[in-house]
C-alpha atoms as a PDB file:
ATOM      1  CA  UNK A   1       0.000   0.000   0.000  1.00  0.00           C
ATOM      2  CA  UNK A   2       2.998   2.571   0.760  1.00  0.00           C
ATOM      3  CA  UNK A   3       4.482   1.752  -2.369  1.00  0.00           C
ATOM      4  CA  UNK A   4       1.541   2.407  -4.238  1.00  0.00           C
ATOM      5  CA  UNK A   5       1.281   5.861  -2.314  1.00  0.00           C
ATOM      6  CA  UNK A   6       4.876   6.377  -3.708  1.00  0.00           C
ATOM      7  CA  UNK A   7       4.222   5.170  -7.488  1.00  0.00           C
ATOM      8  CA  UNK A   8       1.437   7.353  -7.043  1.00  0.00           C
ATOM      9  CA  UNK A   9       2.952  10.393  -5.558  1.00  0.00           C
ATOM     10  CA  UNK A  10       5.741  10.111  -8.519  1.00  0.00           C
ATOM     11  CA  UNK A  11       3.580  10.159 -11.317  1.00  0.00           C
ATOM     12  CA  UNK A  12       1.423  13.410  -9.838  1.00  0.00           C
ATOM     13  CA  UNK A  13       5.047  15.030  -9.185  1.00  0.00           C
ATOM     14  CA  UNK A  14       6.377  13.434 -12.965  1.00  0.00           C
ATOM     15  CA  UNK A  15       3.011  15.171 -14.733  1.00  0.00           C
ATOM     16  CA  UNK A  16       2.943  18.199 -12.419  1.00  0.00           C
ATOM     17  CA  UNK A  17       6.516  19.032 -14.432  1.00  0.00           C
ATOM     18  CA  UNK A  18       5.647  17.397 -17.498  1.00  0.00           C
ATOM     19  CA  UNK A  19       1.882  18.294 -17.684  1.00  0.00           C
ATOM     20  CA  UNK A  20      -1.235  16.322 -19.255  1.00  0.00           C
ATOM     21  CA  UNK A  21      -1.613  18.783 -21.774  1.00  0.00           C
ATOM     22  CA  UNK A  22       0.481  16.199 -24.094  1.00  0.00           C
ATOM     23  CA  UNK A  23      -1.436  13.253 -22.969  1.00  0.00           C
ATOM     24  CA  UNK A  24      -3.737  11.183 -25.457  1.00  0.00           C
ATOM     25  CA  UNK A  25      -7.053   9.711 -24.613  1.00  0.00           C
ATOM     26  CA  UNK A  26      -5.644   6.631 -24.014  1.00  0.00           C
ATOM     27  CA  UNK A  27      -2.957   7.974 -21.369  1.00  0.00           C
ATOM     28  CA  UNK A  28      -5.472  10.043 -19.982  1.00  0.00           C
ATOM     29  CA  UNK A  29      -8.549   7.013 -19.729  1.00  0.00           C
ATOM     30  CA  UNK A  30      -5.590   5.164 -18.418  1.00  0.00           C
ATOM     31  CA  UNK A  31      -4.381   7.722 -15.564  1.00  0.00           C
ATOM     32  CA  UNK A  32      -7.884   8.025 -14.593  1.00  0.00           C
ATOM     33  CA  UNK A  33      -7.927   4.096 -14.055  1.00  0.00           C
ATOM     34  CA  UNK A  34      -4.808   5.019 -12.375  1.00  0.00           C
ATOM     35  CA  UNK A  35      -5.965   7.761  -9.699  1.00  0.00           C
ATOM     36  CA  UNK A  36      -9.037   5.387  -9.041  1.00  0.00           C
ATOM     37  CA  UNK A  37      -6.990   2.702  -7.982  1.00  0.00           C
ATOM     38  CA  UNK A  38      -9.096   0.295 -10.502  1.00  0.00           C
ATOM     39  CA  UNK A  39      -6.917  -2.795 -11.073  1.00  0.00           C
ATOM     40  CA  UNK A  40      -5.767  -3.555 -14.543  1.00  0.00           C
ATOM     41  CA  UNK A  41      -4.093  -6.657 -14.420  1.00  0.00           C
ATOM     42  CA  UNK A  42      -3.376  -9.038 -17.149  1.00  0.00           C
ATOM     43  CA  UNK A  43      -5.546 -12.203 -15.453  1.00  0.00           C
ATOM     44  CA  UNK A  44      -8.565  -9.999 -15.954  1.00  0.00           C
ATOM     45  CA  UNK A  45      -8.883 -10.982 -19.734  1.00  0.00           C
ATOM     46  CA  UNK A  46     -12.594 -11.431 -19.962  1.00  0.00           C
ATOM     47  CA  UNK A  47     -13.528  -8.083 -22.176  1.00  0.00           C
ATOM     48  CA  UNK A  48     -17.747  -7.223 -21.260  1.00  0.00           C
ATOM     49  CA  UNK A  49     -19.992  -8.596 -23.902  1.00  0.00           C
ATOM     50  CA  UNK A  50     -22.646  -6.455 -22.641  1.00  0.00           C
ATOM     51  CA  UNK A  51     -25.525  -5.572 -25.380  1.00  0.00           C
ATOM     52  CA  UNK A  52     -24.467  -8.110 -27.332  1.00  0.00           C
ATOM     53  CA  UNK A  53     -27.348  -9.369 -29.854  1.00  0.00           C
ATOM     54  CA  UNK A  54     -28.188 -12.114 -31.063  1.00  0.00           C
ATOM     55  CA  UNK A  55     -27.356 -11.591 -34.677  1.00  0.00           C
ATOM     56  CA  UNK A  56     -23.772 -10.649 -33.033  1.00  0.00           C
ATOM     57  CA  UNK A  57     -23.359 -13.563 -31.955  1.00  0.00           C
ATOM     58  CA  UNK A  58     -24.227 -15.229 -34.945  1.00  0.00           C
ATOM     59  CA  UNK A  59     -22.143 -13.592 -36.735  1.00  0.00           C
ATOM     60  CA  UNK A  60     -19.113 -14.544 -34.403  1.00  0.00           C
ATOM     61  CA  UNK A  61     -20.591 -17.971 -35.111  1.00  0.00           C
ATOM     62  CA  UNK A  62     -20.491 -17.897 -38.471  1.00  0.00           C
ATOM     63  CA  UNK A  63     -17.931 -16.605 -39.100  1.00  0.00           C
ATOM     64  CA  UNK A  64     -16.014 -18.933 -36.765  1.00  0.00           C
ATOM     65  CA  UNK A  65     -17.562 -22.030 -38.495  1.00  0.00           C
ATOM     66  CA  UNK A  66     -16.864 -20.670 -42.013  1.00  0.00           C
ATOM     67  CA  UNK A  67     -12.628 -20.432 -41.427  1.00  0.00           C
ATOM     68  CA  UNK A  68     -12.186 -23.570 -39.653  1.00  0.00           C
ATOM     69  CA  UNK A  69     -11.611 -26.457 -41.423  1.00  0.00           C
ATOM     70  CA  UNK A  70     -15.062 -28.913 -40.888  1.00  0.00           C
ATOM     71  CA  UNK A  71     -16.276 -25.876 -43.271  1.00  0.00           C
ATOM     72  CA  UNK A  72     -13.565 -26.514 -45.877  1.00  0.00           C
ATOM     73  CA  UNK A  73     -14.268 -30.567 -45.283  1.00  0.00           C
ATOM     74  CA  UNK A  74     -17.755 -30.267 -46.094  1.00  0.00           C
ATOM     75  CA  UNK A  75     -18.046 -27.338 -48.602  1.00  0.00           C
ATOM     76  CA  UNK A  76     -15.749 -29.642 -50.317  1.00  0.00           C
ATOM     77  CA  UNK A  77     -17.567 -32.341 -50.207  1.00  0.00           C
ATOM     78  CA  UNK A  78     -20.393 -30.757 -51.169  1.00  0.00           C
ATOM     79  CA  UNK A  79     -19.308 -29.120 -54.522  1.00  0.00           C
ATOM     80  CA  UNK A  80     -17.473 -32.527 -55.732  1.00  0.00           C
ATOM     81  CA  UNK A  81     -20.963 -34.597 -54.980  1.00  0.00           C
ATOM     82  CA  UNK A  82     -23.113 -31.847 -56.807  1.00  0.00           C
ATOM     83  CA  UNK A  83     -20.233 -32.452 -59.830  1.00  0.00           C
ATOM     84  CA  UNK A  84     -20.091 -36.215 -59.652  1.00  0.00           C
ATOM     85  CA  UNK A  85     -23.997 -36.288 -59.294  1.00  0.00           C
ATOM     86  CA  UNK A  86     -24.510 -33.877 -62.101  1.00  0.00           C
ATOM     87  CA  UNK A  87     -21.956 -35.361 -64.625  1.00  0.00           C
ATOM     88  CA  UNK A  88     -21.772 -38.648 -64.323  1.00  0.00           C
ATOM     89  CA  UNK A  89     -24.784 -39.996 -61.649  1.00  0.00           C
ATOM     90  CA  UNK A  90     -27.883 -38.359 -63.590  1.00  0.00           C
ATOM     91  CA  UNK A  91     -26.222 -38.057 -67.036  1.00  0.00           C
ATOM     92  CA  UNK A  92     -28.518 -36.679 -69.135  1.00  0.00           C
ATOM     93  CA  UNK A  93     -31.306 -36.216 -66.683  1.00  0.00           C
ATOM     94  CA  UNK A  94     -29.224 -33.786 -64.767  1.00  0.00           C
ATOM     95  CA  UNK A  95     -30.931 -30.687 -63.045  1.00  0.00           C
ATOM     96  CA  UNK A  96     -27.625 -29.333 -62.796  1.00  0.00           C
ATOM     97  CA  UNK A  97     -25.466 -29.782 -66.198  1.00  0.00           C
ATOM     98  CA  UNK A  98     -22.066 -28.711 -66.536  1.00  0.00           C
ATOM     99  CA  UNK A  99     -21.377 -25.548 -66.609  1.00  0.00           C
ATOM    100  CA  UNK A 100     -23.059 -26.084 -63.538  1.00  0.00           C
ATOM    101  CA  UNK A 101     -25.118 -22.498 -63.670  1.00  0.00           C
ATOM    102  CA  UNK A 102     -27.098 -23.210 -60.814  1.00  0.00           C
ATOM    103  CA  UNK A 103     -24.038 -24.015 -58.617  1.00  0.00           C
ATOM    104  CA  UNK A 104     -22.801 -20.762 -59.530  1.00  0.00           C
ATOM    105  CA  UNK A 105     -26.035 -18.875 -58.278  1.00  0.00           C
ATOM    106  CA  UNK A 106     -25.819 -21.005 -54.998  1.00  0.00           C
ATOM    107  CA  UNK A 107     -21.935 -19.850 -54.684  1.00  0.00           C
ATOM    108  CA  UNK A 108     -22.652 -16.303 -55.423  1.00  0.00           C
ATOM    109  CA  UNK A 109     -25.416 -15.942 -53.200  1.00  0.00           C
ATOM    110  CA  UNK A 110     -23.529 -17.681 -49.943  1.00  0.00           C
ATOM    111  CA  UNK A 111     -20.596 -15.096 -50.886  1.00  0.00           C
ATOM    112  CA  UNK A 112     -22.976 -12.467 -50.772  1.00  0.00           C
ATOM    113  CA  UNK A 113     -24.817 -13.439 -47.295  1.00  0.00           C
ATOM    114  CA  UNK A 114     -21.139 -14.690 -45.969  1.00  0.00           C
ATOM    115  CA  UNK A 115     -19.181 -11.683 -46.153  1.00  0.00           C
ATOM    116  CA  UNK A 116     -21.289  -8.950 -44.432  1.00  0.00           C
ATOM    117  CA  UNK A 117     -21.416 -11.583 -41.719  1.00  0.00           C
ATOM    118  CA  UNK A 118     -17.764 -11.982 -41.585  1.00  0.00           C
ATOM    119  CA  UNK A 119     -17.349  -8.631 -41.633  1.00  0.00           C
ATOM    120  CA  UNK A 120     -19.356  -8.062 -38.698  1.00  0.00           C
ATOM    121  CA  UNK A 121     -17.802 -10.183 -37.058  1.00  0.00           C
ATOM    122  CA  UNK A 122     -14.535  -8.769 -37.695  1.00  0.00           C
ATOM    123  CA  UNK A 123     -15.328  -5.299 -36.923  1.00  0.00           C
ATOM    124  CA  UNK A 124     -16.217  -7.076 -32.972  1.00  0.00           C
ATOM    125  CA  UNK A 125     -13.237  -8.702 -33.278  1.00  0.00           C
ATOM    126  CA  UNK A 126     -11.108  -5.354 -33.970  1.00  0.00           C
ATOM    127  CA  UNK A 127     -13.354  -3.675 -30.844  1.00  0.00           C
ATOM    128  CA  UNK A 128     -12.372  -6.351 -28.400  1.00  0.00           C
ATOM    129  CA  UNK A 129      -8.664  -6.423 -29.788  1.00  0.00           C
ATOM    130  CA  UNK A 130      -9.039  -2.382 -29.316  1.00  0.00           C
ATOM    131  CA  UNK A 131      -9.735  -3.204 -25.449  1.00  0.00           C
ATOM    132  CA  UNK A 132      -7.006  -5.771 -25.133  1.00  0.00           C
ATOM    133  CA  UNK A 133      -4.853  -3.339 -26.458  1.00  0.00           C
ATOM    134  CA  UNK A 134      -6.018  -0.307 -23.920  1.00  0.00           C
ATOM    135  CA  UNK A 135      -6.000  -2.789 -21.177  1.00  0.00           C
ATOM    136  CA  UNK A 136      -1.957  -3.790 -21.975  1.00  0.00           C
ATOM    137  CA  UNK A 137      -1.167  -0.084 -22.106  1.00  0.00           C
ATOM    138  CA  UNK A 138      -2.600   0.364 -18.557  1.00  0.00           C
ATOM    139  CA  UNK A 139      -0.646  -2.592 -17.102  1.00  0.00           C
ATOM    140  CA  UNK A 140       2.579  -1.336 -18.861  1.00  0.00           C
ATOM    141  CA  UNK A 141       2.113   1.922 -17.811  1.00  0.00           C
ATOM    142  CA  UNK A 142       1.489   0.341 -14.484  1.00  0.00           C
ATOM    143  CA  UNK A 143       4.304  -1.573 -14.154  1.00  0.00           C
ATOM    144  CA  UNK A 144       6.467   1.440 -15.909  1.00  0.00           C
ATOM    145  CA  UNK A 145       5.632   3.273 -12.790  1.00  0.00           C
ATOM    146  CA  UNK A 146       6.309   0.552 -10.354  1.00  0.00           C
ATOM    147  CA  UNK A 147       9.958  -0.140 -12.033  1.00  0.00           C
ATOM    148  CA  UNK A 148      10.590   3.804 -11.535  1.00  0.00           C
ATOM    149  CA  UNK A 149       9.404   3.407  -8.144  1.00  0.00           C
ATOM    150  CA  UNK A 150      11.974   0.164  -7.492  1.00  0.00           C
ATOM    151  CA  UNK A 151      15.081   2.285  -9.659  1.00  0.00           C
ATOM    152  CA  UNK A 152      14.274   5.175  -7.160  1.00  0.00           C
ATOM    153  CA  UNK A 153      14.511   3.186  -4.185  1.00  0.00           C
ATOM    154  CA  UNK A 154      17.286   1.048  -5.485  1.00  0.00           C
ATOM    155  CA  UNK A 155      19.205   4.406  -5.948  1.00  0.00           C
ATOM    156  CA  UNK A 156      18.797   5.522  -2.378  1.00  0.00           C
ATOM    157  CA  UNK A 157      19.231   2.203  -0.761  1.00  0.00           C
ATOM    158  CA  UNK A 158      22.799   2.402  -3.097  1.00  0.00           C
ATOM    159  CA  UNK A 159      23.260   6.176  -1.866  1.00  0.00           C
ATOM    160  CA  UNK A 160      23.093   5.236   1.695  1.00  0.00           C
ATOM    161  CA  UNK A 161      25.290   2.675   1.504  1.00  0.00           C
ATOM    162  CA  UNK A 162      28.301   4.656   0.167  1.00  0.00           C
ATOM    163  CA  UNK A 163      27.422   7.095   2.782  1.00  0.00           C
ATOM    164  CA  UNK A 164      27.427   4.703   5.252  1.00  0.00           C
ATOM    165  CA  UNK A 165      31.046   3.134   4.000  1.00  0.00           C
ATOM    166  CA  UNK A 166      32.076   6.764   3.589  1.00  0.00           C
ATOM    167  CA  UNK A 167      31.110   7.038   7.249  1.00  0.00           C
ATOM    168  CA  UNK A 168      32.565   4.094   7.798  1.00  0.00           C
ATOM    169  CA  UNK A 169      36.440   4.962   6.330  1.00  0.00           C
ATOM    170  CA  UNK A 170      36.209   7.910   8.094  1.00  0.00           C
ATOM    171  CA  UNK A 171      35.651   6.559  11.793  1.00  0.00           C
ATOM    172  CA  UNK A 172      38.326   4.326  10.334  1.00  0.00           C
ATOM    173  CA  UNK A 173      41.027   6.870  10.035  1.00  0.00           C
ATOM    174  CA  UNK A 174      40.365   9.081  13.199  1.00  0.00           C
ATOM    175  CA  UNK A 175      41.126   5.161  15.018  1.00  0.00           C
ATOM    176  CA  UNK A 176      44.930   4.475  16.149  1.00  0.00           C
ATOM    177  CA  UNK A 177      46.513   1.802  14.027  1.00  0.00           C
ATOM    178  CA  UNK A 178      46.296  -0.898  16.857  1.00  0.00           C
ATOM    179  CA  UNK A 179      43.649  -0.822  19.699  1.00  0.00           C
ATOM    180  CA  UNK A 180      46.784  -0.932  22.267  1.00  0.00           C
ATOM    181  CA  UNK A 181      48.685   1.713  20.939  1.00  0.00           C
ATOM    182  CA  UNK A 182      51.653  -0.638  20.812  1.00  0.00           C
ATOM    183  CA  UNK A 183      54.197  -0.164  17.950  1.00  0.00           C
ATOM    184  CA  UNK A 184      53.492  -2.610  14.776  1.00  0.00           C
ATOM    185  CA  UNK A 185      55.055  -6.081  15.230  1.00  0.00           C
ATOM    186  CA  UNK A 186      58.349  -5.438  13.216  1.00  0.00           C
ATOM    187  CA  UNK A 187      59.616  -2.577  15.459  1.00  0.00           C
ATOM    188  CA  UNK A 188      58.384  -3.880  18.520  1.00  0.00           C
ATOM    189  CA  UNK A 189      61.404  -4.712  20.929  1.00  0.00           C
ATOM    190  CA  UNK A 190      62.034  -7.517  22.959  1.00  0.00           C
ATOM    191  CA  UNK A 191      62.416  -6.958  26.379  1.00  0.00           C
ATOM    192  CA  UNK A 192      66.215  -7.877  26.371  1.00  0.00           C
ATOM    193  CA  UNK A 193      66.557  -4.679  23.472  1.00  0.00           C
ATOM    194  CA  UNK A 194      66.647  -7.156  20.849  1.00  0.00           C
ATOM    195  CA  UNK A 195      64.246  -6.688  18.165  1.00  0.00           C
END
């Protein structure tokens, strides 16, 4: 909780110099999440559906089940059974003979109901990547804070302890070179004047 005081106490000092005059909408949605103290963390991934209809979530459905692969299976399946069934099944009694016009007119008509749905789906798609994206600034710009916050403190812990080894040398110095301010070993005589 005190660090967050500090993180937050540095960014009010770090705009109060800089200013939010510069700030996007973005920074500023994001400061405002911020100053509320609203968490933004990157477990909370589920984005709000709320007011979403039901032709939405078709769409989403849709256009899910059109790009996977059981689409591709049976589409494919589909257009070689109409050929097969058309050419060579039913012969000349063929509701269907090649050029296969009909075909065509089913094909062109899917395309045509397909790709609005798609595209709907797509434009949700780009919202909810849009709040993913928001959501990522406001952690970074979280944890940006939070890393200034540990480099400032790191910097005075580091301060404080050349101080204190500055302190340190000096009590150092003003002490006599042994406790028992006897001469060093070497010149140190014996008692009989021999050294």
């Amino acid at each position: 909780m005190q660090q967050d005081n500090r993180d937050i106490r540095y960014l009010a000092e770090h705009l109060l110099h800089t200013g939010v005059g510069g700030l996007g909408e973005r920074e500023r949605h994001a400061l405002m999440r911020i100053s509320k103290r609203l968490q933004a963390t990157r477990t909370d991934t589920s984005l709000p559906d709320d007011g979403v209809t039901l032709g939405e979530r078709l769409a989403d459905r849709v256009a899910e089940f059109g790009g996977s692969w059981t689409f591709i299976g049976i589409f494919t399946a589909v257009l070689v059974g109409w050929t097969v069934l058309n050419t060579d099944i039913l012969g000349t009694r063929a509701f269907d003979p090649y050029p296969y016009v009909f075909l065509n007119l089913i094909l062109s008509m899917l395309a045509a109901i397909q790709a609005p749905i798609i595209m709907m789906s797509q434009n949700r798609q780009a919202a909810r990547d849009r709040m993913t994206m928001i959501r990522d600034f406001e952690v970074n710009l979280k944890s940006e804070a939070s890393i200034d916050g540990l480099h400032k403190r790191i910097d005075h812990l580091t301060w404080q302890i050349l101080s204190d080894l500055d302190q340190l040398k000096r009590q150092q110095r003003t002490l006599p070179s042994h406790p028992d301010d006897t001469p060093p070993p070497e010149t140190r005589k014996n008692p009989d004047g021999t050294v």
